[in-house]
Protein backbone atom coordinates (compact mmCIF):
# COMPACT_ATOMS: atom_id res chain seq x y z
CA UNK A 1 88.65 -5.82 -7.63
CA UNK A 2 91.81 -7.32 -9.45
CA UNK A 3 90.03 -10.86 -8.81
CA UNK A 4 87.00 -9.97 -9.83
CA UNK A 5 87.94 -8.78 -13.32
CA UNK A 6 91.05 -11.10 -13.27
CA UNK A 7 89.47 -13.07 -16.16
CA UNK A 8 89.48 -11.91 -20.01
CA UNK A 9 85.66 -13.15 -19.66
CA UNK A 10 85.14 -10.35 -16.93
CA UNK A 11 87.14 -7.86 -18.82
CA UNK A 12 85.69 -8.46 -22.08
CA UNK A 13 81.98 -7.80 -20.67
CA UNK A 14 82.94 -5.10 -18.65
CA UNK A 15 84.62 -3.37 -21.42
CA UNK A 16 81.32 -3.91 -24.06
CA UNK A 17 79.26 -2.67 -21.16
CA UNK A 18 81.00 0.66 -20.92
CA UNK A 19 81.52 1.50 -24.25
CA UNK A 20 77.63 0.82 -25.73
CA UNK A 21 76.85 2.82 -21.55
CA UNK A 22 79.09 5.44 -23.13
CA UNK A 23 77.53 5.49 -26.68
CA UNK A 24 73.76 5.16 -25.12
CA UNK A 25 74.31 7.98 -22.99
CA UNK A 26 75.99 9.92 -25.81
CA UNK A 27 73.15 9.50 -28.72
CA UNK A 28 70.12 9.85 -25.71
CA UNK A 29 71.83 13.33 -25.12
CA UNK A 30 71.87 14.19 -28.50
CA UNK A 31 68.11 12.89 -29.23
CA UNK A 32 66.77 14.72 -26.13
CA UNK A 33 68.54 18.22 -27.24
CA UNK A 34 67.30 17.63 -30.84
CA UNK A 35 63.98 17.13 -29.74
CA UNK A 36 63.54 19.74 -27.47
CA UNK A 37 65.40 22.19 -29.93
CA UNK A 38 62.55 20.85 -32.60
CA UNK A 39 59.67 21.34 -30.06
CA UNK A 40 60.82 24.83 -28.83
CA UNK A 41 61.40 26.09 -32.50
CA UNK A 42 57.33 24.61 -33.45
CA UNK A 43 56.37 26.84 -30.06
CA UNK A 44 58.32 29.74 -31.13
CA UNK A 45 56.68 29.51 -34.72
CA UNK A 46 53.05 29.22 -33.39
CA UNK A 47 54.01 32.42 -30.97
CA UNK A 48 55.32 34.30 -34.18
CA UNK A 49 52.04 33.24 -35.89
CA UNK A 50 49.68 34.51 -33.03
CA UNK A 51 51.91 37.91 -32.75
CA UNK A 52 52.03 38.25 -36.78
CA UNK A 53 47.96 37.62 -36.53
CA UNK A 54 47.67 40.54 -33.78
CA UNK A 55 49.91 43.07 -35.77
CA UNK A 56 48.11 42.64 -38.52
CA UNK A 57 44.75 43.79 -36.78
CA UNK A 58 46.64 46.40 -35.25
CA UNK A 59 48.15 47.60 -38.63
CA UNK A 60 44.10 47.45 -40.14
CA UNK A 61 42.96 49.63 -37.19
CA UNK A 62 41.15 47.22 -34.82
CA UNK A 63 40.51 49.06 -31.65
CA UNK A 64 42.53 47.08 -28.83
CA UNK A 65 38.98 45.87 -27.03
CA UNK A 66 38.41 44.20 -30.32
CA UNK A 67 41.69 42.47 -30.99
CA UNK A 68 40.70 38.41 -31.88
CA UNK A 69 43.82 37.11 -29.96
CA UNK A 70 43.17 38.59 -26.58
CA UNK A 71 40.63 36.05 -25.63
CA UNK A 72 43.75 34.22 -24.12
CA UNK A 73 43.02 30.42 -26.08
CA UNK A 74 45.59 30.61 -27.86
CA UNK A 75 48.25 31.64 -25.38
CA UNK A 76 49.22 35.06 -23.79
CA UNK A 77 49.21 38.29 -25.49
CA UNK A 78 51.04 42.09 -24.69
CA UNK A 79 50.81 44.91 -26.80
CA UNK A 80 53.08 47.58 -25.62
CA UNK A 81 53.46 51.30 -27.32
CA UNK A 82 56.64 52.77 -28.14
CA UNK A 83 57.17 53.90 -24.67
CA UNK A 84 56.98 50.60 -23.24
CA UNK A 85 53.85 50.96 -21.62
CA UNK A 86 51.23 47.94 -21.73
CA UNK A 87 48.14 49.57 -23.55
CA UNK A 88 46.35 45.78 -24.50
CA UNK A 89 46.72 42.39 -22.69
CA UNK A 90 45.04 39.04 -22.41
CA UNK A 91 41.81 38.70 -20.91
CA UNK A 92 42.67 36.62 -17.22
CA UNK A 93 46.36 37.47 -17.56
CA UNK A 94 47.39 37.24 -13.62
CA UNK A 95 50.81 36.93 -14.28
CA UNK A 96 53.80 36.98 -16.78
CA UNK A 97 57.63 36.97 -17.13
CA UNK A 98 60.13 37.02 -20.24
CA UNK A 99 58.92 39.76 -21.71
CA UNK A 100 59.75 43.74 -21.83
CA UNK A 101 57.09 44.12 -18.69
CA UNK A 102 55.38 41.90 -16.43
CA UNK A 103 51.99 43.90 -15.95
CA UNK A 104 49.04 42.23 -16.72
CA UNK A 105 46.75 45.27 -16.98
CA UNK A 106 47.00 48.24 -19.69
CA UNK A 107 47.55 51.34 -18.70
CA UNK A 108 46.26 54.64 -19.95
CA UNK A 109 48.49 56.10 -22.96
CA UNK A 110 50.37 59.07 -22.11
CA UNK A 111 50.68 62.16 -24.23
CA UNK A 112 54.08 62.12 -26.12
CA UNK A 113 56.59 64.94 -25.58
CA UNK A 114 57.20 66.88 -29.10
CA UNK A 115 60.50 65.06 -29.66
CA UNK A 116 59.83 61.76 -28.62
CA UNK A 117 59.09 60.03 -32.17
CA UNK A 118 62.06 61.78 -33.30
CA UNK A 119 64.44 59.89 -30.30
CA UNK A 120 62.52 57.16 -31.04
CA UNK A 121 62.75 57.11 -34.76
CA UNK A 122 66.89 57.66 -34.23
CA UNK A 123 67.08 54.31 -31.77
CA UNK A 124 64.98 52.25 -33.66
CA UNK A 125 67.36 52.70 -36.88
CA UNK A 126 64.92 51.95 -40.14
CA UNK A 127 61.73 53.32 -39.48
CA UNK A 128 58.42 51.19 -40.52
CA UNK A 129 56.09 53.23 -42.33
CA UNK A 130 52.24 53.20 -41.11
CA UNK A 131 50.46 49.94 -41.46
CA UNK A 132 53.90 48.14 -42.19
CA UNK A 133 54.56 45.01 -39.66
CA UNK A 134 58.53 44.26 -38.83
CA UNK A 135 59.89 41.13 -40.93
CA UNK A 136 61.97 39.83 -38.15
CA UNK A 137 60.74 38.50 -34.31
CA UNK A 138 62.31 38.26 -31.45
CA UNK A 139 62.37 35.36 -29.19
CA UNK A 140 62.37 34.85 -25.66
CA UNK A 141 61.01 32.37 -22.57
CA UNK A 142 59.18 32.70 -19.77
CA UNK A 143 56.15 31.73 -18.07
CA UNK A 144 52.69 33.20 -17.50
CA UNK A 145 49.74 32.39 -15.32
CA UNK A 146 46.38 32.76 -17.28
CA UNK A 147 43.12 32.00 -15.24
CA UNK A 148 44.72 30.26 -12.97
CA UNK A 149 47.10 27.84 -14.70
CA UNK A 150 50.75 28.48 -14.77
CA UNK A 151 52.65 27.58 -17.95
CA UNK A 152 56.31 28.29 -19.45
CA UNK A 153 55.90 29.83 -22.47
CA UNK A 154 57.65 30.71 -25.58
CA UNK A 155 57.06 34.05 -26.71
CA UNK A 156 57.62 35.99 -29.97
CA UNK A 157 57.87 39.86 -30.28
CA UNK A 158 56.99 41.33 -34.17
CA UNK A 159 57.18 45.17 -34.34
CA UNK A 160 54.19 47.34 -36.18
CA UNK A 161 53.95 50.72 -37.09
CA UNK A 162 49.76 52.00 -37.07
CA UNK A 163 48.19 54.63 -38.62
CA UNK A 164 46.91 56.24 -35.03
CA UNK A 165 48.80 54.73 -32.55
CA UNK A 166 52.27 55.18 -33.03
CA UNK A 167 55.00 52.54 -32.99
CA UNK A 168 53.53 49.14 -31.23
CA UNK A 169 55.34 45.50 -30.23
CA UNK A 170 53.34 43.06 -30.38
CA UNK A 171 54.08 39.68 -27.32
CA UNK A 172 52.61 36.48 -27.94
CA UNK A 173 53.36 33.37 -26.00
CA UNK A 174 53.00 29.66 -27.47
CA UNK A 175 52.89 27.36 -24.71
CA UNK A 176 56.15 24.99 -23.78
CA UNK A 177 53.90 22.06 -21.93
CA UNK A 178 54.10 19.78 -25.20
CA UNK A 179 58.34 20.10 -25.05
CA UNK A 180 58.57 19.46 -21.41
CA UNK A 181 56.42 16.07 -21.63
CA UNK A 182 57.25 14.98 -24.72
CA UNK A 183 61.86 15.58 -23.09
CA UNK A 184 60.14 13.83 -19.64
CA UNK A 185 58.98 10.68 -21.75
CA UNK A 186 61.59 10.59 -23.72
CA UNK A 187 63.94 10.63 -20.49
CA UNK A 188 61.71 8.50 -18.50
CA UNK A 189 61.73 5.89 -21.51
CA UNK A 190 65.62 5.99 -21.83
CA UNK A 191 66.23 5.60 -17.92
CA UNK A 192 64.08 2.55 -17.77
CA UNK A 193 65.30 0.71 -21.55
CA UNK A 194 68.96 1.71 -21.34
CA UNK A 195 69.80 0.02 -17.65
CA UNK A 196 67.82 -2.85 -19.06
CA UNK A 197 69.73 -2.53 -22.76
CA UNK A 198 73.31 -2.35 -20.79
CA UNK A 199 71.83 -5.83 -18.88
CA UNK A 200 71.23 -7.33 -22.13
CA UNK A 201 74.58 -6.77 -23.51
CA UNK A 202 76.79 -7.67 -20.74
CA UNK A 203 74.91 -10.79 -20.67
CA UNK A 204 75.13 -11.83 -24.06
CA UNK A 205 78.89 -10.70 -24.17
CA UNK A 206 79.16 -12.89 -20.82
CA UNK A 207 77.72 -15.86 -22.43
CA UNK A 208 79.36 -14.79 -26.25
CA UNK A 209 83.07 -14.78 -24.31
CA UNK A 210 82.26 -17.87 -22.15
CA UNK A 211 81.52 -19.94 -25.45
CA UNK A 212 84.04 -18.54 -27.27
CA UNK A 213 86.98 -19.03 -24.82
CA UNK A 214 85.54 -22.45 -24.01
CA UNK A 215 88.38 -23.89 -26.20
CA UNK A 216 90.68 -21.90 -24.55
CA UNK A 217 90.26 -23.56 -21.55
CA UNK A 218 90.33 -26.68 -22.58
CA UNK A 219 93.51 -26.19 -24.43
CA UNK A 220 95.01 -24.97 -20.85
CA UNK A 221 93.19 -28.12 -19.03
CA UNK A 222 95.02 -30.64 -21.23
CA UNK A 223 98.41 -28.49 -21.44
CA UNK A 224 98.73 -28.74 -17.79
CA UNK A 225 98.06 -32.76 -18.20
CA UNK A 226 100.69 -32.96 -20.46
CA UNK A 227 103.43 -30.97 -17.93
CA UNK A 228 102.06 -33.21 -14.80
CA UNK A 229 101.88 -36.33 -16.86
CA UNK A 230 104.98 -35.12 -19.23
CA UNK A 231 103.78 -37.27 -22.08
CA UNK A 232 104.79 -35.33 -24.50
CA UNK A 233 103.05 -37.57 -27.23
CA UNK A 234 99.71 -36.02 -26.20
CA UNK A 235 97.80 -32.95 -27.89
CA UNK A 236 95.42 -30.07 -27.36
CA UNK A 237 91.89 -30.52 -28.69
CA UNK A 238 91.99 -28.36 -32.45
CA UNK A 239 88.28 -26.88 -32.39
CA UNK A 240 87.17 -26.58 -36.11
CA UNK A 241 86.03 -23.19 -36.06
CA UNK A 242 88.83 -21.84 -37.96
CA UNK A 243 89.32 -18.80 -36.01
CA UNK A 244 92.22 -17.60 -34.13
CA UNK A 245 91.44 -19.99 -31.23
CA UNK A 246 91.27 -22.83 -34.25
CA UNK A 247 95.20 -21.52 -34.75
CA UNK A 248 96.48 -21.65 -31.71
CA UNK A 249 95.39 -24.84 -31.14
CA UNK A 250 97.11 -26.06 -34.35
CA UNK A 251 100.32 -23.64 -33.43
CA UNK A 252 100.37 -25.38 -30.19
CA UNK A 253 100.21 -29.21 -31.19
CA UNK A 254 102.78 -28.20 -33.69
CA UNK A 255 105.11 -26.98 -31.25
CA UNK A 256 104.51 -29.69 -28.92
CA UNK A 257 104.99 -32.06 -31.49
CA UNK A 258 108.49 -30.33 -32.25
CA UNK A 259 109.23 -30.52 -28.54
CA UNK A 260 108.50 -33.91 -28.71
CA UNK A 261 110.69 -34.30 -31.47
CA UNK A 262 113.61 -32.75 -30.15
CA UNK A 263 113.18 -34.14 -26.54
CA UNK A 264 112.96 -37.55 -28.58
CA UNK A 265 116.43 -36.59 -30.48
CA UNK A 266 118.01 -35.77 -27.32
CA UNK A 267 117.41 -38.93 -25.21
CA UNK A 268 118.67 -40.96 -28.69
CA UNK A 269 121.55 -38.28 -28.20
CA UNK A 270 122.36 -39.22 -24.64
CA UNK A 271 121.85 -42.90 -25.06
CA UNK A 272 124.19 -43.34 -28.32
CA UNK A 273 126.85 -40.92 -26.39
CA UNK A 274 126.61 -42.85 -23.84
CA UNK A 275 126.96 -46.40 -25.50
CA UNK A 276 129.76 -44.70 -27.79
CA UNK A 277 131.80 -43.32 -25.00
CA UNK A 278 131.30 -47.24 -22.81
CA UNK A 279 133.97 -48.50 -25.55
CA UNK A 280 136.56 -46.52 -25.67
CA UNK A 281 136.58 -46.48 -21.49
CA UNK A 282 136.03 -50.14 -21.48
CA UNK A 283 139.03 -50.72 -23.88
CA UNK A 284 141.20 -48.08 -22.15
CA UNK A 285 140.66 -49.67 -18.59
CA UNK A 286 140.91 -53.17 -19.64
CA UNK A 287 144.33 -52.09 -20.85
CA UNK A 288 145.40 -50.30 -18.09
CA UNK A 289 144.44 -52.97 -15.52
CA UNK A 290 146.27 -55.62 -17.85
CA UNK A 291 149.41 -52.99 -17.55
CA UNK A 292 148.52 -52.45 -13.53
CA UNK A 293 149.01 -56.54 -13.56
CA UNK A 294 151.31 -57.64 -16.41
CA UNK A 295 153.71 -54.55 -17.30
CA UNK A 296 155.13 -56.04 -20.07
CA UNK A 297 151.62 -56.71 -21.33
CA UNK A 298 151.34 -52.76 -22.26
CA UNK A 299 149.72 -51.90 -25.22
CA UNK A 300 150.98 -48.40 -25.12
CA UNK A 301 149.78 -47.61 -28.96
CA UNK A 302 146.24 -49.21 -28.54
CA UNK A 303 145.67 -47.30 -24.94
CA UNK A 304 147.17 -43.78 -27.04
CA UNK A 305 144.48 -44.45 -29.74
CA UNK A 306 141.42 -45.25 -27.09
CA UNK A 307 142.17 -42.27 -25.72
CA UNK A 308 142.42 -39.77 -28.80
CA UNK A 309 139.33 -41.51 -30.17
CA UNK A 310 137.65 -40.89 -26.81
CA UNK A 311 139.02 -36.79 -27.15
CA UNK A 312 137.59 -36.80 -30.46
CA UNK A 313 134.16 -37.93 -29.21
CA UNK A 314 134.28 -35.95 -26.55
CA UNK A 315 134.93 -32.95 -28.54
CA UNK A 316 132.32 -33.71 -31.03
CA UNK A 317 129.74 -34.05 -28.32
CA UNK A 318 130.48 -31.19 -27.16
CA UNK A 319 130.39 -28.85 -30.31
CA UNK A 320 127.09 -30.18 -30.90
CA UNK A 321 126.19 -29.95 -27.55
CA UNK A 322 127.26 -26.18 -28.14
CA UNK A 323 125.01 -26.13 -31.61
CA UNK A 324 121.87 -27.85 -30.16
CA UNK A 325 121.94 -25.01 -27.52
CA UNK A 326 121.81 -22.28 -30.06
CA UNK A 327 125.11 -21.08 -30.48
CA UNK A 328 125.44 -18.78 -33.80
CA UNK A 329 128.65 -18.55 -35.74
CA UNK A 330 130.09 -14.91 -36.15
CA UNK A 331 130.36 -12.70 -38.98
CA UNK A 332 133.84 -13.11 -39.43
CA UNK A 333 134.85 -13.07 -43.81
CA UNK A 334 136.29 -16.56 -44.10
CA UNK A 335 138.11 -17.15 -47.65
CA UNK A 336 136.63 -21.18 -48.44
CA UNK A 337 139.40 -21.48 -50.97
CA UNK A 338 142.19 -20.94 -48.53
CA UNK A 339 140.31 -22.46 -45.83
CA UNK A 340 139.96 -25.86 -48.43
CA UNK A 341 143.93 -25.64 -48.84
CA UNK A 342 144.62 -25.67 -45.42
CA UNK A 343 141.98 -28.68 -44.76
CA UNK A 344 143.66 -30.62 -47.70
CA UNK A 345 147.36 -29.91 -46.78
CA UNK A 346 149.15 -32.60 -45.56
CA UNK A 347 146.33 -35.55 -47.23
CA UNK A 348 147.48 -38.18 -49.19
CA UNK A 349 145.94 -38.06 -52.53
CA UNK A 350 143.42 -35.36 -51.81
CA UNK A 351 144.05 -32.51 -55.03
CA UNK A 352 141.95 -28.74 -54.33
CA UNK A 353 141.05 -26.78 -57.13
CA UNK A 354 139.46 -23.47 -56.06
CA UNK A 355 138.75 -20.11 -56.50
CA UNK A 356 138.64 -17.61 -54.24
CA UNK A 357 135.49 -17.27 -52.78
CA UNK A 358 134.66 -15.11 -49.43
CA UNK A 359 131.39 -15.93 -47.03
CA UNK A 360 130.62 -15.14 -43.35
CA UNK A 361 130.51 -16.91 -40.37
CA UNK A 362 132.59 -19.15 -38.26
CA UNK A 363 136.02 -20.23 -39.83
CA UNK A 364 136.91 -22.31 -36.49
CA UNK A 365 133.51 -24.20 -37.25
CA UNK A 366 133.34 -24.34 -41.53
CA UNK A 367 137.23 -25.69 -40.92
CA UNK A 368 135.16 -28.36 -38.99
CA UNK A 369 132.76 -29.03 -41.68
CA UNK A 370 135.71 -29.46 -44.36
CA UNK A 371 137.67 -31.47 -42.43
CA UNK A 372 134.92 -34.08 -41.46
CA UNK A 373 133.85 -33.99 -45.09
CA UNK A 374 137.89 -35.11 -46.10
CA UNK A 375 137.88 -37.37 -43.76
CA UNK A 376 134.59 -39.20 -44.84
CA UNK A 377 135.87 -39.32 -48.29
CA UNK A 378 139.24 -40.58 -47.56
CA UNK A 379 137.85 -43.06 -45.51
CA UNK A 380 136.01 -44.85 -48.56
CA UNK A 381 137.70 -43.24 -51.38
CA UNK A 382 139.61 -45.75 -53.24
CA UNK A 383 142.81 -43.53 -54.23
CA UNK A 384 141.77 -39.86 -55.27
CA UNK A 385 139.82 -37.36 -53.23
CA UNK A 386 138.61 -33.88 -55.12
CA UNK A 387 138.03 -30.40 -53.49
CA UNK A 388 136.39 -27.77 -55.92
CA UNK A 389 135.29 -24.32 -54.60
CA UNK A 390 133.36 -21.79 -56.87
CA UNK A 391 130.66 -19.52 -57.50
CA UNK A 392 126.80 -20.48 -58.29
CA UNK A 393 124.83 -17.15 -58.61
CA UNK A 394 124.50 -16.01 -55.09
CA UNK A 395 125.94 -18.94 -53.69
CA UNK A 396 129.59 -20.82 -52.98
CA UNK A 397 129.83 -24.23 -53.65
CA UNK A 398 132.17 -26.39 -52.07
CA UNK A 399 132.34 -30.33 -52.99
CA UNK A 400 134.12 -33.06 -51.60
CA UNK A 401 134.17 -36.09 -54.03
CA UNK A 402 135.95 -39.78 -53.82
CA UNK A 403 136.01 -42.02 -56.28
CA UNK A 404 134.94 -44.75 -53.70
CA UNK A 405 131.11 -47.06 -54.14
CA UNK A 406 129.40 -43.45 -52.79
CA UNK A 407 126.63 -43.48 -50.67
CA UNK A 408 122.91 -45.34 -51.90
CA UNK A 409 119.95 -43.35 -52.92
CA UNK A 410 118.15 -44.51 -50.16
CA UNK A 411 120.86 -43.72 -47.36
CA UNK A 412 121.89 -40.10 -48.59
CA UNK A 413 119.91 -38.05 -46.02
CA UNK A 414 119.77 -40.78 -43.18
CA UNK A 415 124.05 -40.59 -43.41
CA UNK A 416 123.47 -36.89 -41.83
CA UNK A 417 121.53 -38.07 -38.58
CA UNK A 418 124.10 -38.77 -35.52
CA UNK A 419 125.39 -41.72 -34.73
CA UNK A 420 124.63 -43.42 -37.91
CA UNK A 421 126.87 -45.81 -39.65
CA UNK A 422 126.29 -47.46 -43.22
CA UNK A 423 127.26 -52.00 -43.20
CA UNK A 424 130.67 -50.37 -45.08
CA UNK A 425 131.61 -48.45 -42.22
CA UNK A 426 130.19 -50.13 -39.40
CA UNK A 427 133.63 -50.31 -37.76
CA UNK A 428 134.82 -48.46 -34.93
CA UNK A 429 138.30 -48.51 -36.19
CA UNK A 430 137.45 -47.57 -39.70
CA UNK A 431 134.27 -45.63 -39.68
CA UNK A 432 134.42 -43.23 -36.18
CA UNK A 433 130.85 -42.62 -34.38
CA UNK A 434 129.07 -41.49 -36.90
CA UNK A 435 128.87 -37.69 -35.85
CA UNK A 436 131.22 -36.37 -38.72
CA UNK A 437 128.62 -35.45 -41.32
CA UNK A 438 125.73 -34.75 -38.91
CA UNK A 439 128.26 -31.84 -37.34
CA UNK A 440 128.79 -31.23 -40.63
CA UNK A 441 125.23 -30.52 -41.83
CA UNK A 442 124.51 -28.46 -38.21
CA UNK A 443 127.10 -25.94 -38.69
CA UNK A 444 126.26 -25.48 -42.48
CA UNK A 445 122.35 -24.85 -41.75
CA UNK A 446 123.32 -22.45 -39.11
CA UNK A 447 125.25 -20.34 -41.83
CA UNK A 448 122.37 -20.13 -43.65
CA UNK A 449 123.62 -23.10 -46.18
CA UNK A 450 123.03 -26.18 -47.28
CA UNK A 451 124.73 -29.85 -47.23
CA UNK A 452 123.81 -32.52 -49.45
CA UNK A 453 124.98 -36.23 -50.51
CA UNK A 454 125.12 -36.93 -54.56
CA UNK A 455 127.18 -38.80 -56.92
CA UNK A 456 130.40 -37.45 -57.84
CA UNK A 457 132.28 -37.10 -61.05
CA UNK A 458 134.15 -40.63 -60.79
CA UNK A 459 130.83 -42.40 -59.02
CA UNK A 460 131.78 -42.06 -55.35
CA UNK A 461 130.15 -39.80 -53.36
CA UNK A 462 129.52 -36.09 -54.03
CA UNK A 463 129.23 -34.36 -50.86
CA UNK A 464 127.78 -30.25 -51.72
CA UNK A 465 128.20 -27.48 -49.31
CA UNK A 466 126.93 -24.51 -50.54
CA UNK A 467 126.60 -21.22 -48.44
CA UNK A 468 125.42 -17.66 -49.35
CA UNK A 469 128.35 -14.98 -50.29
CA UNK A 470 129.21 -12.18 -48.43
């Protein structure tokens, strides 16, 4: 059972099935009981008429022999007197049920005893005066056999006080046959047209679903291409239907193109680690094998620098190792002005002017930022390096300016991607790997913030880190 409604197809029909089954069976219910309620109330109504009729001739004084409605066409008729007994009755009346007797056959009339219309009068509350007929009926069903035939019936009782006679209640029946086949083909019709109804819809909904999920599947068919073949330059077919299937297609290309884009990044990442770190090991083991040989060949200061260049780079892989992974910075207050003191302290030529400004996250990592961002500008400032921190609005600013050439329209957003190095600072020695600013930028869009490249106050660069305040 799981299999067979294991696909949204299957689920989707079966669910439309049952719910217009549920509403079919629902509003048949409700026709059938409104048209048999309608069909009953036009029998009772033709039964009041045919009683109403016979009262009437009672109330004038027609002898019971000569009543009009006892021929039995119109349905069957019982006149009983106030003692219940049957004193008139359709002609070929065998049998009959749902009324106050079942004979078919007056009887002879009985002399009253001298204080039965009294008892009578008390039970009956409001007496009808002579010739009056009752204003309300009474309704009941049952069945009678007339000549024969055997019917249900719906039968109406009207009261009628006579002149001679007493007190008299007047049955007569209206016959049910046109409710009953008029409910059967009604039910008959709705057994046969809603099987075939419930057919129709779970085949359109089948063939609705089938075309509508078509896309679906082949957005699944060429996803698993893409994980076997793991091109990840390939995309899902976009349908042009504009519909949520139209979206997801688009979602997914879009996320496979940023997958591609960051799988992309990271082989650059691994490759340019990789070349970086060959140097630095090269260098260090050509200088230890020259020592291993030629002792007094040591270059103890070059192999000390190799190796706290390689730390460095090693550190800085790691960090944004650590940031590409997701790692979020804490919600620590960090105080930029002191923390743009401390960076500057111990710089040659590098003068702070700050005020204090408080924002959250990582002090370990913003430290980071503003000590990259120093040592960017001292590395192509010519002899002055400025560190302002203050408010903008809802933001704090921090800059970093030199008074060095700057950095070239053109270059000022490619100097933020790793391993990049402008023709000034292609050098190793002079101009590291290339990861400072790129770190830099990283940790400030993970605290919510921005870093940017400009031209500064003295027409070096203008480096802008601005963050949101506490």
């Amino acid at each position: 059972m799981r299999r067979l409604f294991g696909s949204v197809r299957a689920r989707a029909t079966l669910g439309a099935t049952l719910v217009v089954a549920v509403a079919l069976v629902a509003a048949g219910a409700a026709v059938l009981l409104s048209l048999r309620s309608n069909l009953i109330g036009e029998a009772g109504t033709q039964a009041e008429r045919s009683a109403r009729a016979v009262a009437s001739e009672l109330a004038a004084g027609t002898p019971y022999d000569k009543l009009s409605g006892l021929d039995g066409d119109d349905g069957p008729v019982q006149v009983l007197d106030e003692h219940g007994r049957l004193v008139a009755a359709s002609e070929d009346l065998e049998r009959i049920s749902g009324t106050d007797t079942d004979r078919v056959k007056p009887q002879p009339a009985a002399k009253p005893a001298p204080d039965d219309d009294d008892d009578d009068a008390d039970d009956a509350g409001e007496p009808l005066e002579a010739g009056e007929i009752s204003g309300e009926s009474v309704f009941s069903n049952g069945s009678a056999t007339i000549d024969g035939d055997a019917e249900d019936y719906r039968f109406a009782a009207v009261e009628v006080e006579t002149h001679d006679r007493g007190h008299l209640t007047v049955y007569a029946g209206s016959p049910l046959a046109a409710e009953h086949e008029a409910v059967r083909s009604a039910l008959t019709v709705m057994l046969i047209g809603f099987p075939l109804l419930l057919g129709v819809v779970a085949a359109v909904t089948w063939l609705v679903t089938r075309r509508a999920l078509r896309p679906v599947e082949g957005i699944r068919r060429e996803m698993a291409a893409i994980t076997q073949s793991e091109d990840l330059a390939r995309r899902v077919p976009e349908p042009d239907t504009h519909d949520e299937i139209a979206r997801l297609a688009s979602t997914t290309n879009e996320t496979l193109a940023a997958l591609e884009t960051s799988v992309e990044r990271q082989r650059r990442f691994v490759a340019d680690a990789s070349h970086e770190l060959r140097s630095p090991i090269a260098s260090l083991r050509t200088q230890l094998e020259v020592a291993a040989a030629h002792p007094e060949l040591l270059d103890l200061d070059g192999a000390v620098e190799d190796t706290v260049r390689l730390q460095r780079l090693a550190a800085d892989l790691l960090l944004l190792a650590r940031l590409d992974a997701g790692e979020r910075p804490n919600d620590a207050r960090v105080d930029l002005a002191r923390l743009a003191r401390a960076a500057a302290e111990g710089r040659t030529g590098v003068t702070v002017d700050a005020e204090p400004v408080e924002v959250a996250g990582s002090r370990g990592q913003l430290g980071r930022v503003l000590a990259n961002l120093l040592d960017n500008a001292q590395r192509h400032a010519r002899s002055a390096v400025t560190v302002t921190v203050r408010r903008e609005g809802d933001r704090a600013v921090v800059g970093v300016a030199d008074d060095g050439d700057g950095v070239p329209e053109d270059d000022r957003e490619r100097i933020f991607e790793r391993f990049v190095r402008l023709d000034a600072a292609r050098s190793r020695d002079d101009g590291g790997a290339g990861l400072g600013l790129a770190i830099a930028r990283d940790v400030a869009v993970r605290h919510g913030g921005t870093l940017t490249a400009g031209r500064g106050p003295a027409g070096g660069a203008l480096f802008e880190l601005r963050l949101p305040l506490v």
